[in-house]
PDB file of N, CA and C in Angstrom:
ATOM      1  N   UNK A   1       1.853 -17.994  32.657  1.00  0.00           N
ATOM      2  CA  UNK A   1       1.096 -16.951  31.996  1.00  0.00           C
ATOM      3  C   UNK A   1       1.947 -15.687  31.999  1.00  0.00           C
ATOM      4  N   UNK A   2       1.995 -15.206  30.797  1.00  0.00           N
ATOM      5  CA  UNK A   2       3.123 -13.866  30.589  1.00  0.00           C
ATOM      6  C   UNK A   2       1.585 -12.745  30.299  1.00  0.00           C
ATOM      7  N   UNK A   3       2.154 -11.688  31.028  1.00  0.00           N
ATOM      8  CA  UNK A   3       1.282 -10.325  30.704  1.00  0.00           C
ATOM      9  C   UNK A   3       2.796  -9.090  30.183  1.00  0.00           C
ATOM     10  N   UNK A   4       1.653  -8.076  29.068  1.00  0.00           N
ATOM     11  CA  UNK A   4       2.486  -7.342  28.373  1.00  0.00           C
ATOM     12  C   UNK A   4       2.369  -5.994  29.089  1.00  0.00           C
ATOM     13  N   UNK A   5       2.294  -5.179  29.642  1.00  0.00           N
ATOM     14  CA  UNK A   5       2.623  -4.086  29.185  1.00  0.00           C
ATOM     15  C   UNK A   5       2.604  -3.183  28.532  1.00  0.00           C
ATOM     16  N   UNK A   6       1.810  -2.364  27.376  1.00  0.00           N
ATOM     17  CA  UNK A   6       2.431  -1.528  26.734  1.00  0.00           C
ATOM     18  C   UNK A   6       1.655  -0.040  27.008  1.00  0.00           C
ATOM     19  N   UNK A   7       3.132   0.826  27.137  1.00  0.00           N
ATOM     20  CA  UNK A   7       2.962   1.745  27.740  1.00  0.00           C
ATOM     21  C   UNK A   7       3.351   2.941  26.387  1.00  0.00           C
ATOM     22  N   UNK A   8       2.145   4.041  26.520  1.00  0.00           N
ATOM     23  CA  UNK A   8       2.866   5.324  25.553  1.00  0.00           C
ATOM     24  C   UNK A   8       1.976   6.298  25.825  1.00  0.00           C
ATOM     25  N   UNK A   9       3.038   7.822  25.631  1.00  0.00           N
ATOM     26  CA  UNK A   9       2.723   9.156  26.410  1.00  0.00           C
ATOM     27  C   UNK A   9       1.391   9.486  25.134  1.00  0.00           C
ATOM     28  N   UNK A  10       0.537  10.087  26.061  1.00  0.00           N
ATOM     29  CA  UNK A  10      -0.862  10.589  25.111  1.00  0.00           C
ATOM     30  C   UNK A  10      -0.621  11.653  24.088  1.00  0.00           C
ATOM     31  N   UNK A  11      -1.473  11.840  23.611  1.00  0.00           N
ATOM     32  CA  UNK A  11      -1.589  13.094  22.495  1.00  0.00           C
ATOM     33  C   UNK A  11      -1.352  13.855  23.091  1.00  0.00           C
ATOM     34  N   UNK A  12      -0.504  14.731  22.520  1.00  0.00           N
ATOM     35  CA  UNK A  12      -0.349  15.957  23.376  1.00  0.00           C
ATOM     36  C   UNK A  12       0.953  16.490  24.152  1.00  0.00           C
ATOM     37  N   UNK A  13       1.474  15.006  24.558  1.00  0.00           N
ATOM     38  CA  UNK A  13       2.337  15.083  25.461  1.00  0.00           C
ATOM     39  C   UNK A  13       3.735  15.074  24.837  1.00  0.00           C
ATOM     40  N   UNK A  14       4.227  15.889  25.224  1.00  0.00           N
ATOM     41  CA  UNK A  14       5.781  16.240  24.551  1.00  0.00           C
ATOM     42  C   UNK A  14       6.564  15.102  24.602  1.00  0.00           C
ATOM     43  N   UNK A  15       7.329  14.651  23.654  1.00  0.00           N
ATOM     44  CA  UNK A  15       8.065  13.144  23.777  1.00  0.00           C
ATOM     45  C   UNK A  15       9.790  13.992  23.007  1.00  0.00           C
ATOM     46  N   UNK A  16      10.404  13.974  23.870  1.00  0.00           N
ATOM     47  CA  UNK A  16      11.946  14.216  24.144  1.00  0.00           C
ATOM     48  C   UNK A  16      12.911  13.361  23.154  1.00  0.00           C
ATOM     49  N   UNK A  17      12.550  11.702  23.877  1.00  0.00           N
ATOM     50  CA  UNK A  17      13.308  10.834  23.613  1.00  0.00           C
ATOM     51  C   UNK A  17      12.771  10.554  22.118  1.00  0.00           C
ATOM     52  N   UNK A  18      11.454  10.418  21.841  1.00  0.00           N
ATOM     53  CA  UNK A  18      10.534  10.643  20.267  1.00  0.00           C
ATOM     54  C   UNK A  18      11.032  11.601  19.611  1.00  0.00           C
ATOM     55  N   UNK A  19      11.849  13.081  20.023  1.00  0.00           N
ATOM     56  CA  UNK A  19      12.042  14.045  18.885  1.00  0.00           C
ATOM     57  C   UNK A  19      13.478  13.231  18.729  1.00  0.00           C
ATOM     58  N   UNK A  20      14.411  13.033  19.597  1.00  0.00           N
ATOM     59  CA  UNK A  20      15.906  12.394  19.347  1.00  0.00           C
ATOM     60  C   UNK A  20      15.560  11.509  18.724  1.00  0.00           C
ATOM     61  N   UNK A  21      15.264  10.343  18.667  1.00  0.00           N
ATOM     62  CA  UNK A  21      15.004   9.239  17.801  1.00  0.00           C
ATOM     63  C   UNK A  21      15.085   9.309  16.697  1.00  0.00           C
ATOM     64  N   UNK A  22      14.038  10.701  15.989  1.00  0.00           N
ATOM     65  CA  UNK A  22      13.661  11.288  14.518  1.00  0.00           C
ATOM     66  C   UNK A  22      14.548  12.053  14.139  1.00  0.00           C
ATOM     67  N   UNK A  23      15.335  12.303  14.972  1.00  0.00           N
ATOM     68  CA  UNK A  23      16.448  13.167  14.030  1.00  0.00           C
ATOM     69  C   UNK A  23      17.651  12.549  14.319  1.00  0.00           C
ATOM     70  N   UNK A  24      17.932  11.348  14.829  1.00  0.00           N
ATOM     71  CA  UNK A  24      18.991  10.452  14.702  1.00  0.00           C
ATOM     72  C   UNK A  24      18.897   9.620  13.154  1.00  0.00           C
ATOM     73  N   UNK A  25      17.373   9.147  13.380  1.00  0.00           N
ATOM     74  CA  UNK A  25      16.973   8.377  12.006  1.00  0.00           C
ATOM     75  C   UNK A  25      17.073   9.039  10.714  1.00  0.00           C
ATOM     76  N   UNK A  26      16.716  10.684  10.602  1.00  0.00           N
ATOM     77  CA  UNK A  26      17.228  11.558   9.546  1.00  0.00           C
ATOM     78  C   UNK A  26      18.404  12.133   9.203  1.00  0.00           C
ATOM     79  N   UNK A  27      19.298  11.819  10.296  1.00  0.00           N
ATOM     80  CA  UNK A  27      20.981  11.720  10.235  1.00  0.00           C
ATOM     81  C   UNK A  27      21.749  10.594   9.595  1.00  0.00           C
ATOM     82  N   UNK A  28      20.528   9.511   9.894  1.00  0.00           N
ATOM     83  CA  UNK A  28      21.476   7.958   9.201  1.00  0.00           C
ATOM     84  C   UNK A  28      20.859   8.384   7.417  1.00  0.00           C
ATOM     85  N   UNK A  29      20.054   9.172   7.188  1.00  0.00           N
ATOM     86  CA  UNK A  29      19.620   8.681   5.965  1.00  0.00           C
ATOM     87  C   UNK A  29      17.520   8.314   6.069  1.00  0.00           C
ATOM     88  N   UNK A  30      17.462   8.257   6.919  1.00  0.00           N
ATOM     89  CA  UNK A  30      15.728   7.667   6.916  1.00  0.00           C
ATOM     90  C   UNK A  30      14.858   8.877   6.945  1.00  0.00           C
ATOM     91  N   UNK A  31      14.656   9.850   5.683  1.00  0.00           N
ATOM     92  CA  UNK A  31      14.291  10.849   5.931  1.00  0.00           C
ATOM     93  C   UNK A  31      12.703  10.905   5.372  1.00  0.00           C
ATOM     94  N   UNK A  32      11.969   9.807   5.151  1.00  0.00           N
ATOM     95  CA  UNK A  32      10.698   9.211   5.045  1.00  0.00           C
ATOM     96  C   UNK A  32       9.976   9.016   6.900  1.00  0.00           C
ATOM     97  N   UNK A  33      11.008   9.329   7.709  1.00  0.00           N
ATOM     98  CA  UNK A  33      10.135   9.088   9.188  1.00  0.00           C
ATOM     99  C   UNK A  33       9.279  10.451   9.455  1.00  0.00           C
ATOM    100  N   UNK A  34       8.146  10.430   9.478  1.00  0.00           N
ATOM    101  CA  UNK A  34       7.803  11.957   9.826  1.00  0.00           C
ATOM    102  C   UNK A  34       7.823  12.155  11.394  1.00  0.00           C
ATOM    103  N   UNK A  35       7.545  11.296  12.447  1.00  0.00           N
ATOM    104  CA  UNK A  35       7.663  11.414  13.567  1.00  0.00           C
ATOM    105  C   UNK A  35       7.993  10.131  14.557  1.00  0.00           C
ATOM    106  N   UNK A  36       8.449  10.206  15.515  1.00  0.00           N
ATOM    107  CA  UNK A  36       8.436   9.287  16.483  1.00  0.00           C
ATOM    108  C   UNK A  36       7.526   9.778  17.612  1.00  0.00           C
ATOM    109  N   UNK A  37       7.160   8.109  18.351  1.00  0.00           N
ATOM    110  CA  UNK A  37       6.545   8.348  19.828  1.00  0.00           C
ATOM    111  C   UNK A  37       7.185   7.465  19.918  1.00  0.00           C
ATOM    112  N   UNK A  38       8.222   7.186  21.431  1.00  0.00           N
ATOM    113  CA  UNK A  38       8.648   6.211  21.893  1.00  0.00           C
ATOM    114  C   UNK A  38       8.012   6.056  23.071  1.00  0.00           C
ATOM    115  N   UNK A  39       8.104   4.798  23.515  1.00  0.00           N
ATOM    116  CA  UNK A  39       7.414   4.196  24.931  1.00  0.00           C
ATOM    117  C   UNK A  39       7.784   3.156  25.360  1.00  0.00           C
ATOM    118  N   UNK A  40       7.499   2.282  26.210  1.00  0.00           N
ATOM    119  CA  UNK A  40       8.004   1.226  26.968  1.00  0.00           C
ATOM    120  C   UNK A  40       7.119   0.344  26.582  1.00  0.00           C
ATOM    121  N   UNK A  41       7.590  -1.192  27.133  1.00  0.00           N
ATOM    122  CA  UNK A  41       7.045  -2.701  26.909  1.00  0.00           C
ATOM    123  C   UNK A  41       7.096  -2.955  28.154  1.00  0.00           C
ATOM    124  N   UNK A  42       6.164  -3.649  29.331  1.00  0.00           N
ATOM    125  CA  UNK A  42       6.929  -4.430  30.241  1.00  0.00           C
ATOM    126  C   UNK A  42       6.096  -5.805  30.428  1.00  0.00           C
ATOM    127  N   UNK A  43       6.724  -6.411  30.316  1.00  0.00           N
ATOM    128  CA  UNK A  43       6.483  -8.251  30.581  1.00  0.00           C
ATOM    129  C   UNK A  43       6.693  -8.478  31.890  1.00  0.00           C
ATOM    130  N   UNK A  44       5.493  -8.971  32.627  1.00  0.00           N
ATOM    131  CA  UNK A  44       5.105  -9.681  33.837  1.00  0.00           C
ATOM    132  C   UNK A  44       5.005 -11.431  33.561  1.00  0.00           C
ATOM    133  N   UNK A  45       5.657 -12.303  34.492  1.00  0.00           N
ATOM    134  CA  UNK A  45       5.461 -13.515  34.210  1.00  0.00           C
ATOM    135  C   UNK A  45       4.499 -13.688  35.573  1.00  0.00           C
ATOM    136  N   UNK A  46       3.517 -14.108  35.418  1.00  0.00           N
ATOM    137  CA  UNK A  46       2.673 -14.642  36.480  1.00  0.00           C
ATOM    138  C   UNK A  46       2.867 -16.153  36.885  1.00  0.00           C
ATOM    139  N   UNK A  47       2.565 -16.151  38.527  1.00  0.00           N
ATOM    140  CA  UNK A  47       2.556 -17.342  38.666  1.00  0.00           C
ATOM    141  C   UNK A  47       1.439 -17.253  39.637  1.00  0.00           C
ATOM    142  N   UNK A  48       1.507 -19.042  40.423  1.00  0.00           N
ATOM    143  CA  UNK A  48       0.587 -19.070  41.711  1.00  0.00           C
ATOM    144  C   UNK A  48      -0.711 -18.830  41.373  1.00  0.00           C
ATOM    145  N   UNK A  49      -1.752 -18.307  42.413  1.00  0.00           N
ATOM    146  CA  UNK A  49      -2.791 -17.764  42.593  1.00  0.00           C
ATOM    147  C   UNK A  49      -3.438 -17.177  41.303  1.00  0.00           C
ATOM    148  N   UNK A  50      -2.668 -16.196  40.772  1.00  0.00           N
ATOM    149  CA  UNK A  50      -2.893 -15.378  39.869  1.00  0.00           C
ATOM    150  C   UNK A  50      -3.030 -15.946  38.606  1.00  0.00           C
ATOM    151  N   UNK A  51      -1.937 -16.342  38.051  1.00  0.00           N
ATOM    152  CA  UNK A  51      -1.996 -17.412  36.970  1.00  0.00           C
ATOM    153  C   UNK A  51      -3.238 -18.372  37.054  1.00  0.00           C
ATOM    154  N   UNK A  52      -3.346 -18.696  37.966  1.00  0.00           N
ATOM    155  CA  UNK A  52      -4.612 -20.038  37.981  1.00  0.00           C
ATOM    156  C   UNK A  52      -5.876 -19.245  37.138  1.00  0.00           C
ATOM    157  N   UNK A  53      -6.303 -17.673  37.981  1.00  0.00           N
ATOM    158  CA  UNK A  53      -7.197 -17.185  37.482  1.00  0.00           C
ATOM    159  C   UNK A  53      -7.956 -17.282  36.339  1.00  0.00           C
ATOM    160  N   UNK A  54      -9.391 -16.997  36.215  1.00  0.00           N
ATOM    161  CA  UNK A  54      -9.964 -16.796  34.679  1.00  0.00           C
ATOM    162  C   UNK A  54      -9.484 -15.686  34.014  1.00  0.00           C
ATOM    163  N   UNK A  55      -8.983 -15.337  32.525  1.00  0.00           N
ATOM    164  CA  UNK A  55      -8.481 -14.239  31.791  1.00  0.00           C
ATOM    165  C   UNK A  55      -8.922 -12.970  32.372  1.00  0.00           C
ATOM    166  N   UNK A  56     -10.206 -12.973  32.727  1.00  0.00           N
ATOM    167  CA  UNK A  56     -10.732 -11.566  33.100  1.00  0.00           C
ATOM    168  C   UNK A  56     -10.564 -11.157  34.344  1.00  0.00           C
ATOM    169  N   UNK A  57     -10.120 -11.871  35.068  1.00  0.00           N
ATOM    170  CA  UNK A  57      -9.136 -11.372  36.512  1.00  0.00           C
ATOM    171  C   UNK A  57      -8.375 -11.105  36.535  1.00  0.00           C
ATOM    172  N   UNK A  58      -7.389 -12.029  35.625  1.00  0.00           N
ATOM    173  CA  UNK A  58      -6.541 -11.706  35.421  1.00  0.00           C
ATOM    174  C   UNK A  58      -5.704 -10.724  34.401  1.00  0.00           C
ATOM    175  N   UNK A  59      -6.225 -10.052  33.852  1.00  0.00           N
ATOM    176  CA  UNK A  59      -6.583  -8.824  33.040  1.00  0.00           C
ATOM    177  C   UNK A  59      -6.967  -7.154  34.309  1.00  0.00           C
ATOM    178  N   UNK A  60      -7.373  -7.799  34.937  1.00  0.00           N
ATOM    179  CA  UNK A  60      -8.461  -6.644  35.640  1.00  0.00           C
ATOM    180  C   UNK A  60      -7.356  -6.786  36.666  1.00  0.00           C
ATOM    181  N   UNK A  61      -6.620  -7.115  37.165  1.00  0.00           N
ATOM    182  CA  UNK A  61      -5.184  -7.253  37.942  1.00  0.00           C
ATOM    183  C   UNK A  61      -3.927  -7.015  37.517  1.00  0.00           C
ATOM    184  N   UNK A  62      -3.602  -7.009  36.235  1.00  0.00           N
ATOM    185  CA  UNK A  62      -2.959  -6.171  35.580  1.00  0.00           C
ATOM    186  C   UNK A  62      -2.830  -5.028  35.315  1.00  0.00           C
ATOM    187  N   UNK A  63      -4.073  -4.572  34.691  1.00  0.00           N
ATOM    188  CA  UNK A  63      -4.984  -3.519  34.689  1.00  0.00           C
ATOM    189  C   UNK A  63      -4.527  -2.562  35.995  1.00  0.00           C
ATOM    190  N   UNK A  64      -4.832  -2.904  36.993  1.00  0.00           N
ATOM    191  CA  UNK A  64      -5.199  -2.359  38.425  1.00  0.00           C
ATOM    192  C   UNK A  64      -3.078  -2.032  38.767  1.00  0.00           C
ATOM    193  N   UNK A  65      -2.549  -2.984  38.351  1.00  0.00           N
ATOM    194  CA  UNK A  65      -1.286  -2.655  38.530  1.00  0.00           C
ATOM    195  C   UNK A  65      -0.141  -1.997  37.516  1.00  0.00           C
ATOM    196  N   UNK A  66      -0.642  -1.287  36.454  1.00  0.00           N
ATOM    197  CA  UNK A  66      -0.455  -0.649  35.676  1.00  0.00           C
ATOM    198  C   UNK A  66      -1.422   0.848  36.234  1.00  0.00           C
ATOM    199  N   UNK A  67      -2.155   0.911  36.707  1.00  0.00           N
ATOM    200  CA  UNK A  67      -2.631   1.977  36.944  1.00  0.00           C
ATOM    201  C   UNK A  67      -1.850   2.319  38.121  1.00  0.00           C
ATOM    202  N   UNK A  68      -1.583   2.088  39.336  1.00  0.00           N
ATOM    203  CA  UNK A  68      -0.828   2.343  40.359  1.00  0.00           C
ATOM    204  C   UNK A  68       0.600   2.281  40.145  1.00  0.00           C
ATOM    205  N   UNK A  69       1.003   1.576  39.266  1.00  0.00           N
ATOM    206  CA  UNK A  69       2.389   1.595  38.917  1.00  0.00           C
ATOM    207  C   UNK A  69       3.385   1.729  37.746  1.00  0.00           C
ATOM    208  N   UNK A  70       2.676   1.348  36.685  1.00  0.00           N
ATOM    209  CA  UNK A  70       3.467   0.552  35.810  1.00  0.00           C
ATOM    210  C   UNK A  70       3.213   2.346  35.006  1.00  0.00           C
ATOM    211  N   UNK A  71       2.333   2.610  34.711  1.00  0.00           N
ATOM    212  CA  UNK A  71       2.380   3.429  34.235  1.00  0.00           C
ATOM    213  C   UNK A  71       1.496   4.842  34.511  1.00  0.00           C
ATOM    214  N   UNK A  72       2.055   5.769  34.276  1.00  0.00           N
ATOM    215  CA  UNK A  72       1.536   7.644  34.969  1.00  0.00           C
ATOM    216  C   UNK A  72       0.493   8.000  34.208  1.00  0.00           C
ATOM    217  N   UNK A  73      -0.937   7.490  34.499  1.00  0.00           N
ATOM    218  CA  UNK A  73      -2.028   7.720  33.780  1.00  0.00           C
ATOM    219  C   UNK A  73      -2.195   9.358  33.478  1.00  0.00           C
ATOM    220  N   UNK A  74      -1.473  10.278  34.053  1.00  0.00           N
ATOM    221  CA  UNK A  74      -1.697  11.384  34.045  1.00  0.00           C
ATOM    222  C   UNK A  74      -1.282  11.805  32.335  1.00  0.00           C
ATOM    223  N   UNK A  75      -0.340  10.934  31.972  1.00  0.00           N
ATOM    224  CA  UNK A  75       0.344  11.646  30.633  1.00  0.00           C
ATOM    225  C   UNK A  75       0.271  10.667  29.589  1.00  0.00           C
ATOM    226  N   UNK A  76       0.497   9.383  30.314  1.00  0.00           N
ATOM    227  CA  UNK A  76       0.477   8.102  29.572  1.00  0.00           C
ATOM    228  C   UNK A  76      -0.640   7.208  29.302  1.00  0.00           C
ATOM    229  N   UNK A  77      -0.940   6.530  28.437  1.00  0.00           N
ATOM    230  CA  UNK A  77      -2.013   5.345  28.202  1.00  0.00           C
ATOM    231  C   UNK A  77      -1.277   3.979  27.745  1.00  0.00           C
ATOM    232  N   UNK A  78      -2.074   2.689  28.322  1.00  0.00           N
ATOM    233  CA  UNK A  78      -1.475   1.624  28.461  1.00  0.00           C
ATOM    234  C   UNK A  78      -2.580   0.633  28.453  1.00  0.00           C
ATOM    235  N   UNK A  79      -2.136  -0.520  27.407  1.00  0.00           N
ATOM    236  CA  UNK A  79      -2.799  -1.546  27.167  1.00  0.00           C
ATOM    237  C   UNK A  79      -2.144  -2.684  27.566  1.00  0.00           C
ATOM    238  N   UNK A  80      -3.028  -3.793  27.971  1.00  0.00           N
ATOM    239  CA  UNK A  80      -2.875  -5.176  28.422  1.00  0.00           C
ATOM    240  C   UNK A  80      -2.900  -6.103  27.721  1.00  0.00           C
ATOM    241  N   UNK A  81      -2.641  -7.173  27.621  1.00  0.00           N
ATOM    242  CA  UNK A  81      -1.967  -8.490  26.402  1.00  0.00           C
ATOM    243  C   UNK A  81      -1.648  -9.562  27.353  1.00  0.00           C
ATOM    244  N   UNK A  82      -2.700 -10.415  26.952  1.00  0.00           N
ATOM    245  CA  UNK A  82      -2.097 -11.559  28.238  1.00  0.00           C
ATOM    246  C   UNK A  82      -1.539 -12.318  26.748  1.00  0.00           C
ATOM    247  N   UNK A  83      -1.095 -13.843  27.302  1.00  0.00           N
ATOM    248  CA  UNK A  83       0.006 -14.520  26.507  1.00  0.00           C
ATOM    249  C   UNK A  83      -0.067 -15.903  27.259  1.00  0.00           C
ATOM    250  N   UNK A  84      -0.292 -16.514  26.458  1.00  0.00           N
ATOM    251  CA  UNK A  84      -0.451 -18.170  27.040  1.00  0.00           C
ATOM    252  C   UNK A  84      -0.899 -18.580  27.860  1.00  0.00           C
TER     253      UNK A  84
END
């Protein structure tokens, strides 16, 4: 069982690597981008215990480790995606 990850900074929140992006892309020529937000992906492969679980545990354990870790609820928001 693979879990996703996806992580991106909230409204509001100043994105650095999102303004570079957009004006790299309007340097090559892509001057139809009006903005970037960049953010992260991260893929967990589960095994054992966890894997065995019903989806909604295993969701709600993801969940729980994205909040303590994976991602800084203070600035960021992040959704879960299980996978096979």
């Amino acid at each position: 069982m693979k879990a996703r990850v996806h992580v991106s900074l909230k409204n509001g929140v100043l994105d650095p690597q999102g303004k570079a992006i957009n004006h790299a892309l309007h340097g090559l020529g892509f001057a139809d981008v009006a903005d970037v937000r960049q953010g992260k992906l991260i893929e967990l492969e589960l095994t054992g215990a966890l894997a065995a679980k019903p989806k909604a545990e295993i969701e709600a354990a993801v969940k729980d480790m994205a909040q303590k870790l994976l991602a800084n609820t203070v600035i960021e928001n992040f959704s879960v995606e299980l996978v096979g």
